[in-house]
N, C-alpha and C. Protein backbone atom coordinates (compact mmCIF):
# COMPACT_ATOMS: atom_id res chain seq x y z
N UNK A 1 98.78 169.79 145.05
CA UNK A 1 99.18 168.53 144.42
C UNK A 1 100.61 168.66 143.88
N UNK A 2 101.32 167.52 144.18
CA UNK A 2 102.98 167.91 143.89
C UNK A 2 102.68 166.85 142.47
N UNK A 3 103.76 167.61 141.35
CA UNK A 3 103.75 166.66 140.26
C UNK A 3 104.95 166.05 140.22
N UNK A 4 105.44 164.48 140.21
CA UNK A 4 106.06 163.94 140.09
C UNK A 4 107.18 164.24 138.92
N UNK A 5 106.81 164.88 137.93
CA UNK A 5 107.48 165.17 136.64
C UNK A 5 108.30 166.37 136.74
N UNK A 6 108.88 167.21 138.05
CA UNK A 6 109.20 168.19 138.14
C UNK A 6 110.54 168.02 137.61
N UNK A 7 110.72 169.12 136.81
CA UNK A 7 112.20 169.41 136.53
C UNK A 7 112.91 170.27 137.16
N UNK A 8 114.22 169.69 138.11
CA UNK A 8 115.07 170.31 138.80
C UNK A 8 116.78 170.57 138.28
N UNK A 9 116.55 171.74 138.41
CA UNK A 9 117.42 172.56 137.44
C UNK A 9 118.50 171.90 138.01
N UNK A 10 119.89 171.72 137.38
CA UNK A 10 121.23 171.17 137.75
C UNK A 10 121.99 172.10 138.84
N UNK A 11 122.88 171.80 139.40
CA UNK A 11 123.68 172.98 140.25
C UNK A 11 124.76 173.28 138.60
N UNK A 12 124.69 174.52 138.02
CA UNK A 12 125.69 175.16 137.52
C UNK A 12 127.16 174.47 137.71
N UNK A 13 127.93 173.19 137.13
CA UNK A 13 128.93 172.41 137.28
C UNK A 13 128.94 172.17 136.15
N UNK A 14 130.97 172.65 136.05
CA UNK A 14 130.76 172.05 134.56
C UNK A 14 131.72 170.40 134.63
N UNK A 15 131.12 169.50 133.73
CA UNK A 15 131.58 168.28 134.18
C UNK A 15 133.13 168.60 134.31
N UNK A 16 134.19 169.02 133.80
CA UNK A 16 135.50 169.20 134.41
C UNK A 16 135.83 169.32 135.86
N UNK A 17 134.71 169.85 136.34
CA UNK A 17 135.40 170.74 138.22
C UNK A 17 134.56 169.44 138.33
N UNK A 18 133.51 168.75 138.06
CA UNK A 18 132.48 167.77 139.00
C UNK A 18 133.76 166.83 139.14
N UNK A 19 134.52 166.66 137.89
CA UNK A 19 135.50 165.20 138.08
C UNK A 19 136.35 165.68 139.08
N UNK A 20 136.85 167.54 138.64
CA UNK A 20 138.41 167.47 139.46
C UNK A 20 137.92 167.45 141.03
N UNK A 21 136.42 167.92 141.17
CA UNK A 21 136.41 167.97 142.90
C UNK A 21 136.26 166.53 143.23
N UNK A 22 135.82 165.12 142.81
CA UNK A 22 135.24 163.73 143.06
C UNK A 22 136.76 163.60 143.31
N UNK A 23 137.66 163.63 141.98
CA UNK A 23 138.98 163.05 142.05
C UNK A 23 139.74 163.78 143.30
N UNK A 24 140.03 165.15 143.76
CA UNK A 24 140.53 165.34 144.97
C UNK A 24 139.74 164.97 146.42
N UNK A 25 138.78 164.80 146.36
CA UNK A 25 137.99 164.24 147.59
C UNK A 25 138.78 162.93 147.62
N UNK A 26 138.62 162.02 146.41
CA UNK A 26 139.04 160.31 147.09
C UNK A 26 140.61 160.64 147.47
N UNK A 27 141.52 161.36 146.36
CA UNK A 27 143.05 161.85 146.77
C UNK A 27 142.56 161.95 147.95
N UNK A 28 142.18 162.74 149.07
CA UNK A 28 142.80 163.17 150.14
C UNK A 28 141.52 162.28 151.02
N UNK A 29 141.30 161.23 150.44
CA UNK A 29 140.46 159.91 151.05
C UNK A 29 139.25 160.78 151.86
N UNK A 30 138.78 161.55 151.31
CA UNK A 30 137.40 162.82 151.76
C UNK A 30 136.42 161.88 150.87
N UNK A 31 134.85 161.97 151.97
CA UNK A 31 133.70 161.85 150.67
C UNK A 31 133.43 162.93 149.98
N UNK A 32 132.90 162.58 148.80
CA UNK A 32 132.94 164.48 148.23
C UNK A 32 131.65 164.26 148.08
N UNK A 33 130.55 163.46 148.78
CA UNK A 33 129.14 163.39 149.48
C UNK A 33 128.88 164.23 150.72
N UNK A 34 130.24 164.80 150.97
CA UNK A 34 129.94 166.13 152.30
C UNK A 34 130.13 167.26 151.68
N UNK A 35 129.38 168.09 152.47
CA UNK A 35 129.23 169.28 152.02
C UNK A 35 130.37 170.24 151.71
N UNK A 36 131.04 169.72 153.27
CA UNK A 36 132.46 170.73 153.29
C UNK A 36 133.64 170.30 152.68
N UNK A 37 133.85 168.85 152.75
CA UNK A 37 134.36 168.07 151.69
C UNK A 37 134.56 169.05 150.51
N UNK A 38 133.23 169.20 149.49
CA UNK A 38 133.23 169.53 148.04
C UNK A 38 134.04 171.28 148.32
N UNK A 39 133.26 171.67 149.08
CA UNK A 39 133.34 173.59 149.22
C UNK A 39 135.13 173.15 149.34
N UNK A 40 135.88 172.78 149.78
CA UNK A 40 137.59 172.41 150.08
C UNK A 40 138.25 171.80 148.81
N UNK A 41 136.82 170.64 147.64
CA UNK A 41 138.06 170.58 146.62
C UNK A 41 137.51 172.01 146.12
N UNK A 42 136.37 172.48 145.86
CA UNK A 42 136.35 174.04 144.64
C UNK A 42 137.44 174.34 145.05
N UNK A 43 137.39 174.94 146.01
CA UNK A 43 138.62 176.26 146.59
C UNK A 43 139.94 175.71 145.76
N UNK A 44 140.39 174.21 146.09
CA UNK A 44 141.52 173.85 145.26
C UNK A 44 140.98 173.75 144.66
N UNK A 45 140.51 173.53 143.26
CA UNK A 45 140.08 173.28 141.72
C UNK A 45 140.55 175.21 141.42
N UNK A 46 139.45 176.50 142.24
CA UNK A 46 139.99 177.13 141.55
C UNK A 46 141.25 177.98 141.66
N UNK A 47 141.69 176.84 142.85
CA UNK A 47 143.09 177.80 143.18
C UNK A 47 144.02 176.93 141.87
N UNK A 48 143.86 175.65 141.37
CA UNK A 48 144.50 175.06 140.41
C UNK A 48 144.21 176.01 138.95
N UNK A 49 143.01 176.60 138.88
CA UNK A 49 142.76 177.18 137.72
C UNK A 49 142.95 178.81 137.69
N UNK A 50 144.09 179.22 139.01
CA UNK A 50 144.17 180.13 138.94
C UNK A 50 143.43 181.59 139.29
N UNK A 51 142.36 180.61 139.42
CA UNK A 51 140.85 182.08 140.16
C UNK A 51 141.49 182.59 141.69
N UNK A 52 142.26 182.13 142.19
CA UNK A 52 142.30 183.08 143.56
C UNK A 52 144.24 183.19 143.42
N UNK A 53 143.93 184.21 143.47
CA UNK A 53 145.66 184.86 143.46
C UNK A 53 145.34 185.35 145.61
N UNK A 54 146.42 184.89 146.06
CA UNK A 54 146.84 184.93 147.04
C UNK A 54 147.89 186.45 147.43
């Protein structure tokens, strides 16, 4: 029996990256409703925040 009341844990997002990845998806006119979409703004979000030194 499945219970309707299930609680499903959040994906680990903190509302800052949820806005900055939504806001670079429409910038570069991307849905950020695709998968690969979102995985392309992180990468920029944390190349903006400095997490990947090149």
């Amino acid at each position: 029996m499945k219970s309707t009341n299930q609680v499903v844990e959040p994906t680990p997002f903190d509302d800052a990256q949820w806005l900055w990845c939504a806001d670079w998806c429409k910038a570069q006119g991307l849905s950020p409703y695709d998968a690969a979409n979102w995985a392309n703004a992180k990468a920029e979000y944390l190349k903006a925040q400095g997490g990947n030194s090149d």
